[in-house]
C-alpha atoms as a PDB file:
ATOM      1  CA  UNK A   1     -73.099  39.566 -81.687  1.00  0.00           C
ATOM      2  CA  UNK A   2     -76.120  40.699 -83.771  1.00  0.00           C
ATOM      3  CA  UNK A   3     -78.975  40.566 -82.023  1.00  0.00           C
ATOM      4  CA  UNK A   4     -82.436  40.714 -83.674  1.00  0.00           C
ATOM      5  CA  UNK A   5     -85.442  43.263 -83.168  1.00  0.00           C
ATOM      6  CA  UNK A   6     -86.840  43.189 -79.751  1.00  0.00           C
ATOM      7  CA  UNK A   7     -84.010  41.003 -78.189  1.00  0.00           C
ATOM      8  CA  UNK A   8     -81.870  42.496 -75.553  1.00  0.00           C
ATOM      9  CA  UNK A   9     -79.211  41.575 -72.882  1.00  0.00           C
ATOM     10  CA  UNK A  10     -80.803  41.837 -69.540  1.00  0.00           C
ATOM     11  CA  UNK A  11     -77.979  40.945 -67.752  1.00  0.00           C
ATOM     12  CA  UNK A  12     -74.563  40.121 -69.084  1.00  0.00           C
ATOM     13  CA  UNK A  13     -71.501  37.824 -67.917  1.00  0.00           C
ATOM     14  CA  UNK A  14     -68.035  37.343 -69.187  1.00  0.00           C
ATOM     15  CA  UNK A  15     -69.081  33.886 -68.264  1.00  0.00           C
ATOM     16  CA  UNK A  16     -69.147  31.746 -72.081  1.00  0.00           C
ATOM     17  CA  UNK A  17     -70.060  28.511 -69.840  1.00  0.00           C
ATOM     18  CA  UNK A  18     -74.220  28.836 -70.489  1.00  0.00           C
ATOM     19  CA  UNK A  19     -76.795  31.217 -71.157  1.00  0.00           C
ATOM     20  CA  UNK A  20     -80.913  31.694 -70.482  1.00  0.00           C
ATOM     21  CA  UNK A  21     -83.227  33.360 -73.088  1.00  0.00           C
ATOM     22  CA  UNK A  22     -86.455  34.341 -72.038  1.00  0.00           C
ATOM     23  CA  UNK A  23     -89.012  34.468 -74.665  1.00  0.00           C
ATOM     24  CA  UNK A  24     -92.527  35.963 -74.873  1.00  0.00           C
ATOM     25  CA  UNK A  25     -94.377  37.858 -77.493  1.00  0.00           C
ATOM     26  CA  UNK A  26     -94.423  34.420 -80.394  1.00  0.00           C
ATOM     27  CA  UNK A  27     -97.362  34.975 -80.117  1.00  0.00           C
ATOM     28  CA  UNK A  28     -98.685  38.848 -80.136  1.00  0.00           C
ATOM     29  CA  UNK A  29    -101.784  38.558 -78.341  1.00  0.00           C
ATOM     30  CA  UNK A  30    -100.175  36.692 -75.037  1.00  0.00           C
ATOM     31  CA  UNK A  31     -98.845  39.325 -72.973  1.00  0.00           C
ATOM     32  CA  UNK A  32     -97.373  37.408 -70.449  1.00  0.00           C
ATOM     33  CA  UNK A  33     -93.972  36.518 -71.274  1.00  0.00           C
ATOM     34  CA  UNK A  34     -93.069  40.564 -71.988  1.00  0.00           C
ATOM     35  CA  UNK A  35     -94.960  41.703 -68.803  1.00  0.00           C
ATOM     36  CA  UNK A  36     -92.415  39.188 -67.013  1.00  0.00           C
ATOM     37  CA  UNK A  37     -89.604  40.311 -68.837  1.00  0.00           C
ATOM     38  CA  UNK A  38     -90.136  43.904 -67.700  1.00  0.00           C
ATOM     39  CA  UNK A  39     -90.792  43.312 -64.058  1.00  0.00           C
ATOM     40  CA  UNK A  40     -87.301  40.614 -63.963  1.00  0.00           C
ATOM     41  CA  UNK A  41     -85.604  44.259 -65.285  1.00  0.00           C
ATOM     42  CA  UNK A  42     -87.134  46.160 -62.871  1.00  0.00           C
ATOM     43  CA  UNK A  43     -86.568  43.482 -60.197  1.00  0.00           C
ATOM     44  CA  UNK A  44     -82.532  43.807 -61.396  1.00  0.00           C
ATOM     45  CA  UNK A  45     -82.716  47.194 -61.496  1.00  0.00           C
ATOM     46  CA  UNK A  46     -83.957  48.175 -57.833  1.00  0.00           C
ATOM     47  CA  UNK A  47     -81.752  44.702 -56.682  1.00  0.00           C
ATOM     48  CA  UNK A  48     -84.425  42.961 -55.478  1.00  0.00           C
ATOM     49  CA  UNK A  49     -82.892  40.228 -57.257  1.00  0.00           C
ATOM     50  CA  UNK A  50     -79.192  39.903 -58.006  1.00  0.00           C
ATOM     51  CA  UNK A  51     -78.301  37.913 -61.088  1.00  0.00           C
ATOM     52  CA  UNK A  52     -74.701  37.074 -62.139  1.00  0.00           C
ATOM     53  CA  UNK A  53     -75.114  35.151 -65.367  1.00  0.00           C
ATOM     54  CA  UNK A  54     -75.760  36.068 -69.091  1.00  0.00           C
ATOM     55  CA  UNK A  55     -80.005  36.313 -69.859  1.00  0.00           C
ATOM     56  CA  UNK A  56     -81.288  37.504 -72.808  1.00  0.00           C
ATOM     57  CA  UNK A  57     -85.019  38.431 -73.181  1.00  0.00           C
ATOM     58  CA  UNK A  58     -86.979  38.265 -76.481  1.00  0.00           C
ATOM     59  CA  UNK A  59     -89.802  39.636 -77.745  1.00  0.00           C
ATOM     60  CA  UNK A  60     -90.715  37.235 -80.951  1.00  0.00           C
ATOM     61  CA  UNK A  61     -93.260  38.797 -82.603  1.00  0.00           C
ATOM     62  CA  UNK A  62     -93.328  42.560 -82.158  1.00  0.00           C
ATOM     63  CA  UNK A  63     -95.710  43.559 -85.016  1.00  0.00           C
ATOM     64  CA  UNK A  64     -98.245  41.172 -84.023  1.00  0.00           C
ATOM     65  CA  UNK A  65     -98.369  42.242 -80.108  1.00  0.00           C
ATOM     66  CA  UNK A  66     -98.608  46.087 -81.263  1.00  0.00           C
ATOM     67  CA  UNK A  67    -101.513  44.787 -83.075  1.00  0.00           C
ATOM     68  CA  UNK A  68    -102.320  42.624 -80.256  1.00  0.00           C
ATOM     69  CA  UNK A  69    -103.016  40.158 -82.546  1.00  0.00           C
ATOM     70  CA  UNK A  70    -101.528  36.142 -82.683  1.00  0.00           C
ATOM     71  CA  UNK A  71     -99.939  36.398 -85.642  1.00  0.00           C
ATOM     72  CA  UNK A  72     -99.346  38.786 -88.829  1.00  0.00           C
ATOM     73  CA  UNK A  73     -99.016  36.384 -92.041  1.00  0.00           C
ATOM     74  CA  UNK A  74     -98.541  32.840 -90.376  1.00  0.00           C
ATOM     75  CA  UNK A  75     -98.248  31.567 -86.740  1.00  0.00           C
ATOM     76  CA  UNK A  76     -94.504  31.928 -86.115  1.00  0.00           C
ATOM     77  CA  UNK A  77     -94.403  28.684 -83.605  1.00  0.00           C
ATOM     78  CA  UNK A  78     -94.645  26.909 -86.756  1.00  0.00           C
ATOM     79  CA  UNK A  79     -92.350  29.145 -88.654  1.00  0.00           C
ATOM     80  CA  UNK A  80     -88.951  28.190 -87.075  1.00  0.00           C
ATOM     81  CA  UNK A  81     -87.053  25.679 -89.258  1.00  0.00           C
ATOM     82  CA  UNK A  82     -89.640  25.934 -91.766  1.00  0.00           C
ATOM     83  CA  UNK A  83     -88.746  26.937 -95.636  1.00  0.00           C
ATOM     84  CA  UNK A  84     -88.474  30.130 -96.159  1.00  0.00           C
ATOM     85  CA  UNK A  85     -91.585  32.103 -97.438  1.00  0.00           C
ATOM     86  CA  UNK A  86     -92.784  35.825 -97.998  1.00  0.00           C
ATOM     87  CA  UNK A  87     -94.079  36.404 -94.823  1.00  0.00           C
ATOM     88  CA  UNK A  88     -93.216  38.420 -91.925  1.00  0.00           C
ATOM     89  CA  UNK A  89     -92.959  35.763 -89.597  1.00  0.00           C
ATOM     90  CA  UNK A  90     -90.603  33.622 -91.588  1.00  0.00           C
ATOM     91  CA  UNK A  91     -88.260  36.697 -92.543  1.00  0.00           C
ATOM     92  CA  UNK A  92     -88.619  36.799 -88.447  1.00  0.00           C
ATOM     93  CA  UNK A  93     -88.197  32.976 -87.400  1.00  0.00           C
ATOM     94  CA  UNK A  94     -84.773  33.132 -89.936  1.00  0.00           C
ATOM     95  CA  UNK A  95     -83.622  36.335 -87.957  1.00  0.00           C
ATOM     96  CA  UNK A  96     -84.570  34.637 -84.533  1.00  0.00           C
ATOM     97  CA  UNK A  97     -82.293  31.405 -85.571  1.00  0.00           C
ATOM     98  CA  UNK A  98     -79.537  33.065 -86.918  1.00  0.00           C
ATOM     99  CA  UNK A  99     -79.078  34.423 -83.624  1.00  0.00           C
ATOM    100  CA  UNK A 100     -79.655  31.266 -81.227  1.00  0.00           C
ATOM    101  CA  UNK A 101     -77.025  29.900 -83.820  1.00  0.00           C
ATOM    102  CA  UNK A 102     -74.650  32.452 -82.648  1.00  0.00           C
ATOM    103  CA  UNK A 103     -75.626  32.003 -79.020  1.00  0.00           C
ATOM    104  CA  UNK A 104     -74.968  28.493 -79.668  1.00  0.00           C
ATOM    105  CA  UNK A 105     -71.849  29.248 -80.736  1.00  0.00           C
ATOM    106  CA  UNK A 106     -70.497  31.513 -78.167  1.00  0.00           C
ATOM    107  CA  UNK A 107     -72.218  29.401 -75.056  1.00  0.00           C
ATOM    108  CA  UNK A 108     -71.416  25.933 -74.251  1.00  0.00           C
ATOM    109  CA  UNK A 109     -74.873  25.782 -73.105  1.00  0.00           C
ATOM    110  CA  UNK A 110     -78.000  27.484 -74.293  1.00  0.00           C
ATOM    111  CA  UNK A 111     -81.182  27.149 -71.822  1.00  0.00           C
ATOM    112  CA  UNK A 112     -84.391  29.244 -73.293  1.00  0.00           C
ATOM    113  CA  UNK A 113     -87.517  29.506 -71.800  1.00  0.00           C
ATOM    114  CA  UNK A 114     -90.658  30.174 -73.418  1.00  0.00           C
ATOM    115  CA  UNK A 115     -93.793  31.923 -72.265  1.00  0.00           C
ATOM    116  CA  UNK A 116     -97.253  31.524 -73.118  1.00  0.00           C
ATOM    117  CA  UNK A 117    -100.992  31.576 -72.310  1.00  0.00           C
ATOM    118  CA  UNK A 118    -104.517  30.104 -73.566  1.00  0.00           C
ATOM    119  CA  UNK A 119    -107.062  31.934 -75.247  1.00  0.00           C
ATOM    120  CA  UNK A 120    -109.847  29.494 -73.166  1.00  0.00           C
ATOM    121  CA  UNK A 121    -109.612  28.409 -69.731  1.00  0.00           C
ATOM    122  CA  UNK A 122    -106.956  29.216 -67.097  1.00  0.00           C
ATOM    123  CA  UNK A 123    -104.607  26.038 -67.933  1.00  0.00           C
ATOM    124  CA  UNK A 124    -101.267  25.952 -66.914  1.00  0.00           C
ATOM    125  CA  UNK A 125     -98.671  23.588 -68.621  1.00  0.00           C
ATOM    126  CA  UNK A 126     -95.064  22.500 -69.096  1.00  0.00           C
ATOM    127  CA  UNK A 127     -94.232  21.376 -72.772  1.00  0.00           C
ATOM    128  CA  UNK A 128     -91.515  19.669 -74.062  1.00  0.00           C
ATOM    129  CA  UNK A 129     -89.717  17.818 -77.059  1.00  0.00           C
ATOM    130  CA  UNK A 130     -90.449  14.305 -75.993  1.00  0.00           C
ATOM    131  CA  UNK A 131     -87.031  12.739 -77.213  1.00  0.00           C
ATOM    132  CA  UNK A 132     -84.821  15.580 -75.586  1.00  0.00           C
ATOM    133  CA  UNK A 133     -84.157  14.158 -72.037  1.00  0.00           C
ATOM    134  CA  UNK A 134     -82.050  17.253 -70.819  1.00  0.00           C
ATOM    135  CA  UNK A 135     -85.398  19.635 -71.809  1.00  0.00           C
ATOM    136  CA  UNK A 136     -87.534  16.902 -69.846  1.00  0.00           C
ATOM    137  CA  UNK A 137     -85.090  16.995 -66.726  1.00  0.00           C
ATOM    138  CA  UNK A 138     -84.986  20.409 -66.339  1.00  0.00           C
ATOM    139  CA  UNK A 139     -88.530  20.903 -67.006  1.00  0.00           C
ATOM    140  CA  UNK A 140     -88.826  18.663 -63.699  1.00  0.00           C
ATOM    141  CA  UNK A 141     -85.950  20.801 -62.207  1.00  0.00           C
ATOM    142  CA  UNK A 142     -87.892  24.289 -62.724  1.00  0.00           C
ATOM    143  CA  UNK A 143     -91.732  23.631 -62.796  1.00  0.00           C
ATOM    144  CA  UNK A 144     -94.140  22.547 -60.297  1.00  0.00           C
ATOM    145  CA  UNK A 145     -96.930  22.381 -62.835  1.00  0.00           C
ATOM    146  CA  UNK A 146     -98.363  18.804 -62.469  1.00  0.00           C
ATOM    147  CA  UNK A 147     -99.490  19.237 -66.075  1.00  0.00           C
ATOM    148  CA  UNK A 148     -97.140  18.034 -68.747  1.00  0.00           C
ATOM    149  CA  UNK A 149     -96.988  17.982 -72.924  1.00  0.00           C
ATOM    150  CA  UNK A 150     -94.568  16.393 -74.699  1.00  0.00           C
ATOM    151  CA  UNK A 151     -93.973  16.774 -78.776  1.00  0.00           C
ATOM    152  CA  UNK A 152     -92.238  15.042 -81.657  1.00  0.00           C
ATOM    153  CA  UNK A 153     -91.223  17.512 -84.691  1.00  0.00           C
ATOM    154  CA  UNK A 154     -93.578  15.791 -86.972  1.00  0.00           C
ATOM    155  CA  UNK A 155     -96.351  16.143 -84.900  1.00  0.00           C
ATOM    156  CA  UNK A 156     -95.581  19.851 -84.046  1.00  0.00           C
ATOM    157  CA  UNK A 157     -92.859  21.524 -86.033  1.00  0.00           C
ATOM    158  CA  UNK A 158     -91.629  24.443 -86.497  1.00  0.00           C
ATOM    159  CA  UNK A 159     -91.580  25.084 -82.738  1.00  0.00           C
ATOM    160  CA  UNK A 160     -88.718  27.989 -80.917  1.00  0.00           C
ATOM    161  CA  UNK A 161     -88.445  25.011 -78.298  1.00  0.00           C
ATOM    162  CA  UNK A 162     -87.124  22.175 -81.089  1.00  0.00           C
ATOM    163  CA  UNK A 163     -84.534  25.103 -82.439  1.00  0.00           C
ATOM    164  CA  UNK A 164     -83.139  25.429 -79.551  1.00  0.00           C
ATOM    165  CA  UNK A 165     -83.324  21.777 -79.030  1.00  0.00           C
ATOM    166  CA  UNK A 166     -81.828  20.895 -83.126  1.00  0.00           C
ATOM    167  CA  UNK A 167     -78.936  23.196 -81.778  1.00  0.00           C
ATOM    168  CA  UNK A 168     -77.734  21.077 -78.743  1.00  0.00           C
ATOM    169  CA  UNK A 169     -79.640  23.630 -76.160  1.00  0.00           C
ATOM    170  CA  UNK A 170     -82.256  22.445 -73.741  1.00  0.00           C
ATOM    171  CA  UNK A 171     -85.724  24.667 -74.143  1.00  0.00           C
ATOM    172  CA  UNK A 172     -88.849  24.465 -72.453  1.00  0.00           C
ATOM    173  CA  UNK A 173     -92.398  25.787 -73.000  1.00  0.00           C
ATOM    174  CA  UNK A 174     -95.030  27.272 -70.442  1.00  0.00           C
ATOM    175  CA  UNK A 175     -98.648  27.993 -70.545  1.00  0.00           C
ATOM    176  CA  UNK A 176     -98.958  30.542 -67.793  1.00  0.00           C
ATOM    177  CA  UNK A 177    -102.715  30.529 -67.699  1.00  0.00           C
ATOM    178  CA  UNK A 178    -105.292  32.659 -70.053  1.00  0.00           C
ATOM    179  CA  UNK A 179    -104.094  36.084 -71.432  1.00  0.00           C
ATOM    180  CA  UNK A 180    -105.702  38.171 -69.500  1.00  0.00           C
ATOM    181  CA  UNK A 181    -105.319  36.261 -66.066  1.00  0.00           C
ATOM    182  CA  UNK A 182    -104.025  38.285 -63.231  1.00  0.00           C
ATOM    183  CA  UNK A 183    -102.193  34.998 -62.211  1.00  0.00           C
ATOM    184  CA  UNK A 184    -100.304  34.782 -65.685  1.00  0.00           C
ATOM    185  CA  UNK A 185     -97.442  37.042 -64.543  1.00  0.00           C
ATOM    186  CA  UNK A 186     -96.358  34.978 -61.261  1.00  0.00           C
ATOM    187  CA  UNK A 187     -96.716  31.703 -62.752  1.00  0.00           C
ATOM    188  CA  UNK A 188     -94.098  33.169 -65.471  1.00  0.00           C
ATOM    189  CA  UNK A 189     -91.803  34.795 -62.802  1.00  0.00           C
ATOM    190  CA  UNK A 190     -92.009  32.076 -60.803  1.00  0.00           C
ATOM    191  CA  UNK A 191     -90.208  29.643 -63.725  1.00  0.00           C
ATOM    192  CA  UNK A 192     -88.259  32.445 -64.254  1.00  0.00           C
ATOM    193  CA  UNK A 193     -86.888  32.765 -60.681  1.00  0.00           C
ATOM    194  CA  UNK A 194     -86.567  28.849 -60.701  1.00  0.00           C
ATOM    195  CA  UNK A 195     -84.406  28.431 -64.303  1.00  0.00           C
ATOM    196  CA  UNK A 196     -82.093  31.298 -62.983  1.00  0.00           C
ATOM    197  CA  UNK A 197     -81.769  29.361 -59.283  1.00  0.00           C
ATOM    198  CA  UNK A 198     -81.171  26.075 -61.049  1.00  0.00           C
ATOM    199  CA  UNK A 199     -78.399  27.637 -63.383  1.00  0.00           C
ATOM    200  CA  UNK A 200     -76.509  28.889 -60.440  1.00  0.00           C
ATOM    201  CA  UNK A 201     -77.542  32.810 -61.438  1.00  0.00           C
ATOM    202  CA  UNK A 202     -79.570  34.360 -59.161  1.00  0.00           C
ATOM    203  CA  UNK A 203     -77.545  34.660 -56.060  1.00  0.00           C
ATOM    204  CA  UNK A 204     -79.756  36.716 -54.086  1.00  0.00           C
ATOM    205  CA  UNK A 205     -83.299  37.633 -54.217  1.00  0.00           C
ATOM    206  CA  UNK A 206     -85.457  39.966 -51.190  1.00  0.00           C
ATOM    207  CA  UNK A 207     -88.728  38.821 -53.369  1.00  0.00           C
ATOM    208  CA  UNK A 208     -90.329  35.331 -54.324  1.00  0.00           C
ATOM    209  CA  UNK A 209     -92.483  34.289 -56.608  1.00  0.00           C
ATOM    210  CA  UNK A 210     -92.754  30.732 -55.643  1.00  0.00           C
ATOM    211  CA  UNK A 211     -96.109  30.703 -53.598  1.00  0.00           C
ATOM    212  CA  UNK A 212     -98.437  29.682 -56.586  1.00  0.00           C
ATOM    213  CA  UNK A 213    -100.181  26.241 -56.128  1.00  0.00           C
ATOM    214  CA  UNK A 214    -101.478  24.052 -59.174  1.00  0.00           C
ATOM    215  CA  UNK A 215    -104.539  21.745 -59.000  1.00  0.00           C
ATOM    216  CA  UNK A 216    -104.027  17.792 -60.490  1.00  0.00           C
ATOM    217  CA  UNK A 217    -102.508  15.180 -59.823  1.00  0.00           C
ATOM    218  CA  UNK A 218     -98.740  15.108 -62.325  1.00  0.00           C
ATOM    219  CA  UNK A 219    -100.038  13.311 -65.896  1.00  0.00           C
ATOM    220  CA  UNK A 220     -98.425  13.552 -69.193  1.00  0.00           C
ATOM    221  CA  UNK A 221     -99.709  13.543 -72.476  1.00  0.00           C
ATOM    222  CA  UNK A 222     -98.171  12.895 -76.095  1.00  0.00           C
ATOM    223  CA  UNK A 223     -99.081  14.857 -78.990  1.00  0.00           C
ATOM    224  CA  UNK A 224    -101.197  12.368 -81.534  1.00  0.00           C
ATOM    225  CA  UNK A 225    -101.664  14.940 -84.108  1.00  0.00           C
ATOM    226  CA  UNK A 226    -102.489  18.443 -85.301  1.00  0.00           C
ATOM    227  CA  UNK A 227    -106.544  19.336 -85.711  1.00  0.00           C
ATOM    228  CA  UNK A 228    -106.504  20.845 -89.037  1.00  0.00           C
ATOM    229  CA  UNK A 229    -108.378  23.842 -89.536  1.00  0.00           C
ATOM    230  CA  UNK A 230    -110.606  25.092 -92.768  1.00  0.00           C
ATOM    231  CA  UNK A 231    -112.946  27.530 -93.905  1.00  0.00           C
ATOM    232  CA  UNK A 232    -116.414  26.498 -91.981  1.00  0.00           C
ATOM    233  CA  UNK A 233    -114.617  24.869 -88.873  1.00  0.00           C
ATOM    234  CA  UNK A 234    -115.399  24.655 -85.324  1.00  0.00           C
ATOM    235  CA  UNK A 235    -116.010  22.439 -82.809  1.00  0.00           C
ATOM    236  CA  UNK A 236    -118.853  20.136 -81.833  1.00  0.00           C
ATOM    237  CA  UNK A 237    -117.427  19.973 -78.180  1.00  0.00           C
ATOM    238  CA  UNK A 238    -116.701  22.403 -75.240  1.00  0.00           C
ATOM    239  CA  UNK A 239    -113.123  23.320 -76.463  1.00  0.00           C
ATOM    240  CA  UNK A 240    -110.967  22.936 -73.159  1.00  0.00           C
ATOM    241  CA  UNK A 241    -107.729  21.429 -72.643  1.00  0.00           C
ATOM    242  CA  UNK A 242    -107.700  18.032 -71.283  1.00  0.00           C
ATOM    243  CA  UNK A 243    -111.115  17.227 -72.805  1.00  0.00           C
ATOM    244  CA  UNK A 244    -111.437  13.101 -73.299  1.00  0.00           C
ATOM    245  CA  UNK A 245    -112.710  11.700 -76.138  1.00  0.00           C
ATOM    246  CA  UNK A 246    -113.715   8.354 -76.726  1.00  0.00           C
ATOM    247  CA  UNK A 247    -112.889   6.574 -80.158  1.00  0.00           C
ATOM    248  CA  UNK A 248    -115.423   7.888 -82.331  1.00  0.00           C
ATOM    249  CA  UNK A 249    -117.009  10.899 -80.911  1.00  0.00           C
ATOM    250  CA  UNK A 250    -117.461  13.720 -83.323  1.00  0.00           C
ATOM    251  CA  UNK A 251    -115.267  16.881 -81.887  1.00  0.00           C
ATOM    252  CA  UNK A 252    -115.588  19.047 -84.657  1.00  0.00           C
ATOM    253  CA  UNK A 253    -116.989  19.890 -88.069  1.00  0.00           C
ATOM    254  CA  UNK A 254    -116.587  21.712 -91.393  1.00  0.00           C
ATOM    255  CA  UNK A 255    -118.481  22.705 -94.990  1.00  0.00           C
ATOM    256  CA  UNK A 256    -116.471  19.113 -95.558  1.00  0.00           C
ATOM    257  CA  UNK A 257    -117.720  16.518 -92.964  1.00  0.00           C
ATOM    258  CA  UNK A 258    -117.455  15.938 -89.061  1.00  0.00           C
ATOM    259  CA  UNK A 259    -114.303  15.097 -87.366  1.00  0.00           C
ATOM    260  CA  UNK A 260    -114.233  11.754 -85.275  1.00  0.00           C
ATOM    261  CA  UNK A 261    -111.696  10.949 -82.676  1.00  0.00           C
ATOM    262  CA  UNK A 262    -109.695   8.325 -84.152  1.00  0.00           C
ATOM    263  CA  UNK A 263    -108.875   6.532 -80.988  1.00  0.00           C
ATOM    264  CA  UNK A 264    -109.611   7.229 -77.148  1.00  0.00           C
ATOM    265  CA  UNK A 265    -107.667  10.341 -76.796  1.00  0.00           C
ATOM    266  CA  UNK A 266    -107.689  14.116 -75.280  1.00  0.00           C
ATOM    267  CA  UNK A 267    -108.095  17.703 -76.994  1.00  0.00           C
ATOM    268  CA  UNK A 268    -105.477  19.755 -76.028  1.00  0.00           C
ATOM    269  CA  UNK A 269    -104.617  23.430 -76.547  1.00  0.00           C
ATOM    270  CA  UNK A 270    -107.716  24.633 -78.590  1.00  0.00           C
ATOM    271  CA  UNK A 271    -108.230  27.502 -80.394  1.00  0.00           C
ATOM    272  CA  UNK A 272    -110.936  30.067 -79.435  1.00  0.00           C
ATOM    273  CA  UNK A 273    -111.363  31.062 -82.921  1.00  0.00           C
ATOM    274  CA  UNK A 274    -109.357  28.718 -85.249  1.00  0.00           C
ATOM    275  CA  UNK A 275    -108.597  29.728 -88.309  1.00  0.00           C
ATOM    276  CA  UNK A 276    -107.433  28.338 -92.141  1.00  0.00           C
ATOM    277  CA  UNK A 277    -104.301  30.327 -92.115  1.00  0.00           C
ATOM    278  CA  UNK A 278    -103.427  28.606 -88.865  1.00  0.00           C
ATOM    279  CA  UNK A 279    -101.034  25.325 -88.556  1.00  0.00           C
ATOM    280  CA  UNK A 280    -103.999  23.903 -86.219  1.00  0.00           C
ATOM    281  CA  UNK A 281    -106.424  24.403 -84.186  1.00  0.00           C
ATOM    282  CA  UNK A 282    -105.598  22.598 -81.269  1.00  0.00           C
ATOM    283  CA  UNK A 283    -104.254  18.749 -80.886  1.00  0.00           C
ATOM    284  CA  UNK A 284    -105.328  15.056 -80.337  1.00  0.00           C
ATOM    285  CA  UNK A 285    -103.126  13.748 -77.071  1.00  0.00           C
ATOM    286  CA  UNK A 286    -102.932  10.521 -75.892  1.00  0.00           C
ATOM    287  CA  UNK A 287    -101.838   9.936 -71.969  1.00  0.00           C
ATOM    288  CA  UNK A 288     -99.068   8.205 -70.933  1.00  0.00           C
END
């Protein structure tokens, strides 16, 4: 199997049943998912846990987290399934698929998890492709976040999570919390530790990660639509997740006009500095 830059067996099975990929890095300025993915090696390696399946870790966008930067050329969470350009990222979302396509091929069942943070705030949050019942199921299985996002293609495309879920495979997102919280790397081991118990892999473990508590009540949102950025932008508003809007209120502004909220709806996953070469800035949600 050829396996892309940064991608690596952490622990291999003769098993060709199912799978788990961990992903981190799609971003190169969130941390989080590669600072998990070294301490579940170093967990294997000194058998404080012991895993009997086949995981795979990935780093997705190397250049940019040397840089510590989001992204290169484009954001490649909107590169995946896209057509093919001249940037690094898409060279690097065609190498990515090319190999879930092989995973896909070799495993009955491919399972990825993907792991994120927030540039403002401390959120936490599951997402998921809202027509893809299996990703929804085990999102229920594996996370105790009360917070939940769900996506259509349209709305969001180009996403790891809808390759995964265009090849048959179930794949869900989390935001562990802002880059540099303290708190990111438990709430990432802690899905971790819960995908691997609920795909029958880890089969014995001297350590825990499942202590961390999340504030809310459970609510889900639907992606609406992507906020558009431009030269000029920002926003009117405190940009925080979970912000209401009512029908009308101006949320942002450019050189162009203002932005109104076209219905009663919620700002979700804002950017702390958005910019043109970015898919968006953030999204309008409605909750369900």
């Amino acid at each position: 199997m050829q396996i892309p830059e940064s991608a690596f067996i952490i622990n291999a099975s003769d098993s060709t049943d199912r799978c788990f990929v961990i992903s981190g890095g799609i971003h190169g300025n969130e941390p989080v998912g590669a600072n998990a993915l070294t301490s579940l090696r170093e967990l294997i390696d000194t058998k404080d846990w012991i895993v009997d399946g086949a995981v795979y870790g990935l780093i997705g966008n190397p250049r940019a987290a040397e840089k510590n930067v989001r992204f290169i050329d484009e954001n490649l969470n909107r590169a995946f399934g896209t057509p093919l350009s001249n940037t690094y990222e898409s060279g690097r979302a065609q190498e990515i698929v090319t190999w879930l396509e092989e995973l896909s091929r070799t495993y009955t069942n491919v399972y990825l998890l993907d792991l994120h943070s927030v540039s403002i705030g401390d959120t936490t949050m599951t997402i998921y492709c809202e027509d893809n019942e299996k990703a929804r199921a085990w999102a229920d299985e594996i996370s105790p976040i009360p917070f939940r996002l769900t996506y259509r293609e349209e709305v969001m495309p180009g996403a790891l999570i809808g390759v995964v879920h265009k090849l048959g495979g179930i794949g869900v997102a989390i935001e562990c919390g802002n880059h540099v919280s303290e708190r990111g790397a438990d709430v990432a081991l802690e899905h971790i530790e819960n995908a691997l118990m609920s795909l029958g892999f880890l089969k014995a473990h001297t350590r825990s990660y499942r202590n961390n508590s999340f504030e809310g009540e459970r609510r889900t949102y639907s992606l609406l639509a992507p906020v558009k950025p431009t030269h000029g932008f920002r926003f009117t508003v405190d940009p925080v997740s979970e912000l209401f809007l009512k029908e009308g209120e101006v949320y942002a502004e450019d050189p162009v006009g203002v932005r109104h909220a076209p219905s009663d709806c919620y700002l979700m996953m804002p950017s702390k500095d958005p910019q043109p070469e970015d898919f968006d800035a953030g999204f309008l949600a409605i909750k369900n």
